[in-house]
Structures are given as C-alpha cells and as structure tokens.
Protein backbone atom coordinates (compact mmCIF):
# COMPACT_ATOMS: atom_id res chain seq x y z
CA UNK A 1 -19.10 63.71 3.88
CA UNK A 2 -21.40 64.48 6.63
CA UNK A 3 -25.10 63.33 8.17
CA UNK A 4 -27.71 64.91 5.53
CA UNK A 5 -30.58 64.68 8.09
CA UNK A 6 -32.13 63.12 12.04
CA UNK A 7 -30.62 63.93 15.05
CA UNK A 8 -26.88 63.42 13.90
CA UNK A 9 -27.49 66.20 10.96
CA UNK A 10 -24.10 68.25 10.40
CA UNK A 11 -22.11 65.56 11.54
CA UNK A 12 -19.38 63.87 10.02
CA UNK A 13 -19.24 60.33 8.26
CA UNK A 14 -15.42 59.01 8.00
CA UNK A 15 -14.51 57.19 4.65
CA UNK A 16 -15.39 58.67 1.66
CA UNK A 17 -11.71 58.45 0.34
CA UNK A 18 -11.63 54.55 0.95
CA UNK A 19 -10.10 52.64 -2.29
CA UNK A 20 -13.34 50.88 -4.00
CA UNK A 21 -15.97 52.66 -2.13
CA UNK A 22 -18.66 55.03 -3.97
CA UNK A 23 -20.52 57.08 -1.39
CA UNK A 24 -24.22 58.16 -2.71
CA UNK A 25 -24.01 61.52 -2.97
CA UNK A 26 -25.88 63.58 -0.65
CA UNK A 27 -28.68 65.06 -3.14
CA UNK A 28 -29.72 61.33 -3.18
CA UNK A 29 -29.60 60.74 0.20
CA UNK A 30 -31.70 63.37 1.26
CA UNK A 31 -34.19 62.78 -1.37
CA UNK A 32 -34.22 58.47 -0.72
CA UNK A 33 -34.50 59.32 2.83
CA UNK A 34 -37.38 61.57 2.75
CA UNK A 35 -39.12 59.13 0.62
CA UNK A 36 -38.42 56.22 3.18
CA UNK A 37 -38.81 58.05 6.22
CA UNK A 38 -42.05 55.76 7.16
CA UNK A 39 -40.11 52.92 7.37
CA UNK A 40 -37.00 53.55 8.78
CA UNK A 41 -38.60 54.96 11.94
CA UNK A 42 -38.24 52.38 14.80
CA UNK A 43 -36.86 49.37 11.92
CA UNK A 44 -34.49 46.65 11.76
CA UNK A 45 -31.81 47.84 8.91
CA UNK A 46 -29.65 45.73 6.39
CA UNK A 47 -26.93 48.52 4.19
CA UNK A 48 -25.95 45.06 2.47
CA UNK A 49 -22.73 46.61 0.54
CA UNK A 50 -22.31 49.36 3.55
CA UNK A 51 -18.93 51.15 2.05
CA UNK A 52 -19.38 54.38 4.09
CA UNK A 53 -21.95 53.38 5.27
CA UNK A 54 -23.63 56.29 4.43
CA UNK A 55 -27.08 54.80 3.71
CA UNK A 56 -27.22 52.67 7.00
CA UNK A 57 -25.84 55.71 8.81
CA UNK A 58 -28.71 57.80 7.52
CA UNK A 59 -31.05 55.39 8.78
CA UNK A 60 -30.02 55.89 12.62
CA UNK A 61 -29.65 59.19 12.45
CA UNK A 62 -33.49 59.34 10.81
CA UNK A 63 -35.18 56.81 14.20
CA UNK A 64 -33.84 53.28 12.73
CA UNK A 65 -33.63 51.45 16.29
CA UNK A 66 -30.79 48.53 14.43
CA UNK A 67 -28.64 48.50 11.77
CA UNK A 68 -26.52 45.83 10.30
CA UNK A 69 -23.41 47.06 8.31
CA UNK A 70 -22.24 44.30 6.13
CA UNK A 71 -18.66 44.91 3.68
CA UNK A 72 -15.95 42.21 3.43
CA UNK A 73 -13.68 45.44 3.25
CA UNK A 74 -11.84 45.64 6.82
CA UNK A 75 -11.43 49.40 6.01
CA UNK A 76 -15.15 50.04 5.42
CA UNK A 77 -16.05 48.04 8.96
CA UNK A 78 -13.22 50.04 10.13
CA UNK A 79 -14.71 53.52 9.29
CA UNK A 80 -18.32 52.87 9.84
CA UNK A 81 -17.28 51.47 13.63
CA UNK A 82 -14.80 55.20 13.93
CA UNK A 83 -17.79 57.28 12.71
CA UNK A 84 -20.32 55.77 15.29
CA UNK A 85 -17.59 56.18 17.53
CA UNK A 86 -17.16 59.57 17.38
CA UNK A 87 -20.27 60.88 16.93
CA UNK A 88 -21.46 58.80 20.32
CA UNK A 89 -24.16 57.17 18.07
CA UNK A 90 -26.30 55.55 20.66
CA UNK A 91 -28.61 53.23 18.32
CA UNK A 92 -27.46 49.52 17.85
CA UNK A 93 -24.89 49.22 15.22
CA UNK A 94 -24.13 45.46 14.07
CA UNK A 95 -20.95 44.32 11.89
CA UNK A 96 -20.52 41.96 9.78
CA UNK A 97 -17.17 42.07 8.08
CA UNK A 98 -17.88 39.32 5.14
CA UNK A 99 -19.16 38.59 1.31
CA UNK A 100 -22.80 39.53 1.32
CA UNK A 101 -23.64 35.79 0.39
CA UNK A 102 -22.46 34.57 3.52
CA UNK A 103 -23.72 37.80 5.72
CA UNK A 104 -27.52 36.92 3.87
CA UNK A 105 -27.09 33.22 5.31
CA UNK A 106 -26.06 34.15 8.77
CA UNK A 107 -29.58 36.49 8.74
CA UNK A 108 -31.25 33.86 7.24
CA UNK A 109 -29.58 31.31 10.12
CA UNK A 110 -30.46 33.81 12.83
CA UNK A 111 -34.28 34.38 11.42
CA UNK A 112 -33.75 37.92 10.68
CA UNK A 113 -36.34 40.14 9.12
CA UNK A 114 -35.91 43.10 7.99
CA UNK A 115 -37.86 46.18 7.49
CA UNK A 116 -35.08 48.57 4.99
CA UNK A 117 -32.57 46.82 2.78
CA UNK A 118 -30.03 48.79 1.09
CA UNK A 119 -28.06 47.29 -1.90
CA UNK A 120 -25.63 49.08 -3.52
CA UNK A 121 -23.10 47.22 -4.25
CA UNK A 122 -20.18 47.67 -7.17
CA UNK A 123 -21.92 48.80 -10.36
CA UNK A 124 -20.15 46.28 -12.22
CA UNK A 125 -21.49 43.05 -11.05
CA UNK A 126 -24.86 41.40 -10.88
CA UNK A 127 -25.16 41.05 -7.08
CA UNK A 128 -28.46 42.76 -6.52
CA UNK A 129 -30.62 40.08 -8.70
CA UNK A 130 -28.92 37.34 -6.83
CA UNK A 131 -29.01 39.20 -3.55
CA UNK A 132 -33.28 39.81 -4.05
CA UNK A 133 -33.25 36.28 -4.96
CA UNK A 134 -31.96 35.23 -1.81
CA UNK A 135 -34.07 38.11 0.37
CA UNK A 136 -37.28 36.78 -1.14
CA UNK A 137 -36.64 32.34 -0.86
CA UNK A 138 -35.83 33.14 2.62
CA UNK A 139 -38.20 35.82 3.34
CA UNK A 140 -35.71 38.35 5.52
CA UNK A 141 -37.82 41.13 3.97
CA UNK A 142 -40.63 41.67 6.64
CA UNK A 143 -44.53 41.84 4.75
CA UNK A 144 -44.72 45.46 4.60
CA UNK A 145 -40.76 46.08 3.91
CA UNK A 146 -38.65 47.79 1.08
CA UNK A 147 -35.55 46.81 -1.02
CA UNK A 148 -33.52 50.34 -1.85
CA UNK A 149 -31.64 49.43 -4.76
CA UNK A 150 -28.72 51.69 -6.72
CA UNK A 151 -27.54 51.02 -9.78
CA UNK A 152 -25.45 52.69 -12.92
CA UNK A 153 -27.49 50.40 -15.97
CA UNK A 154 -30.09 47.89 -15.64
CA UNK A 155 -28.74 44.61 -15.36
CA UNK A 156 -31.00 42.54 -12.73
CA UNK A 157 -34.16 41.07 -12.49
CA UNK A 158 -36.44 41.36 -9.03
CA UNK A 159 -38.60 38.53 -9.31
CA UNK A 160 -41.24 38.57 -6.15
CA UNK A 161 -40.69 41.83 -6.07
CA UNK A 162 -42.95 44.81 -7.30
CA UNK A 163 -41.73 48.17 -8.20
CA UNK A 164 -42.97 50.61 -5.72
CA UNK A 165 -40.93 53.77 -6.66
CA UNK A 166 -37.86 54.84 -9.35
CA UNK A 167 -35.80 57.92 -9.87
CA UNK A 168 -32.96 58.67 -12.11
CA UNK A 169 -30.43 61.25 -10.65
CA UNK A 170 -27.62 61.52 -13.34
CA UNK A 171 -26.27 58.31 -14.46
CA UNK A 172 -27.62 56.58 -11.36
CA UNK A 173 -30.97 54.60 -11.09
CA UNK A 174 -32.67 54.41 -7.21
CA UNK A 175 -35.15 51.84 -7.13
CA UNK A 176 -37.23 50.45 -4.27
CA UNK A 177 -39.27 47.47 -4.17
CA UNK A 178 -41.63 46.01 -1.85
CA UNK A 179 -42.40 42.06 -2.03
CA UNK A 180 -45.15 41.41 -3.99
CA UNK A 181 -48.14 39.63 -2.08
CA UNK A 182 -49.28 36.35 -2.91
C-alpha cells in the first residue's frame, strides 16, 4: 500500500496486513481525495477509526497542516507512528490509542474543531450514527466542514447533517456530509 497522491506520492504506508484492519482501496482514495482537496489544504484532521491510516495519511501528504489518528488497536498506532517515521513526514501527527467514544470526548474536552472527519470504522457496527451524533451536540465539526463516511449497507442516520456528495464503488458506499445550517 503506498501514498496515492501530495508530496509523499509513491511512498509507502505500513499495515495493510494488520488483523481487523480494511484499508480503502486506492481507486477510492484517489477519487475521495480529489473531491476533498479544498478542504484538506491547511485543516485540522480527525481519521476517527484510522486502521492504516490510510485516509489521515492522505490528508498530509495532500497540505493537511494536523492530523489526529485515533484506533484502540496498539498495532494500528503502531504502524501509522512507523510509516510517518520513515517517510520523515514533517506535518503534525497526533495519537490517540483509545475507543472512539472516549477519543470524541477528549476533542470535545480540549475544544477541538475540525475541518475533515473520516469514519470508517468496522462495517458491522453502528458507530458512525452515534459517532455524527456526538460530532454535531458538541459541534467539533467546524461551520464549513465535512464528515467522510464509508460504509458496506446503510445502517445510520446523520441527523444535522446534509448530504453533500455519494458514490458507490463496488459494495462500498462513500458519503460526505456537511452540517446543516440552522
């Protein structure tokens, strides 16, 4: 697995053979990235369910200026630290190595807003409704921000939120959402 695009293009990202992890394949990437671009440049980053951290990765190598890597999987925090490492990644990588619940308090605790959210977690649960839940009561999404959300079948509900863009690539769904405006 390697850097699809930005300054760290070519390069290589360590852990796509980690036990529970699903990396977004790199057809998506490209493609989400592109359509993102605008605000990744110079923005504060959340890859919620980081894995590979592929999607946070992305984001650095494309002008993001922070990016918080959150996975309660040691391994994950392991390999997303090794691959910044090693490819002398000079933007501002932050870990937290916990559930997602407790990682969306600590942002809400520390006043955090953000301008990209990834969520992407396990296709079999039902974190991303509660996850947007919490984003929008506690407003970590800054006014003119986006939610990137994966998902195998349609199983949450984004209240707040309004539908901005969707794509289908295979089995997967990509959607992004920006807060809706009150």
């Amino acid at each position: 697995m390697r850097f699809i695009s930005g300054k760290y293009k070519g390069k290589k990202i360590e852990g796509y053979n980690i036990v529970g992890t699903r990396p977004t394949m790199n057809r998506i990437k490209e493609s989400l990235i592109a359509t993102i671009q605008p605000y990744i440049k110079n923005g504060t980053i959340l890859d919620l369910f980081a894995g590979t951290g592929a999607l946070g990765l992305e984001a650095l190598s494309n002008g993001a200026k922070v990016c918080y890597f959150v996975d309660q999987n040691y391994k994950c925090i392991q390999s997303i630290q090794n691959t910044i490492k090693q490819n002398e990644i000079k933007e501002l990588a932050i870990y937290l190595k916990m559930d997602y619940q407790k990682a969306l308090s600590k942002c809400k605790e520390e006043k955090l807003k953000f301008d990209v959210i990834f969520l992407d977690p396990p296709y079999e649960t039902h974190y991303i409704s509660s996850a947007l839940s919490f984003i929008k009561t506690n407003a970590l999404l800054k006014e003119d921000g986006i939610v990137v959300c994966e998902y195998e079948k349609k199983t949450m509900e984004a209240d707040g939120f309004c539908l901005w863009k969707e794509k289908k690539y295979g089995s997967k769904y990509i959607e992004i959402y920006k807060s809706k405006q009150n």
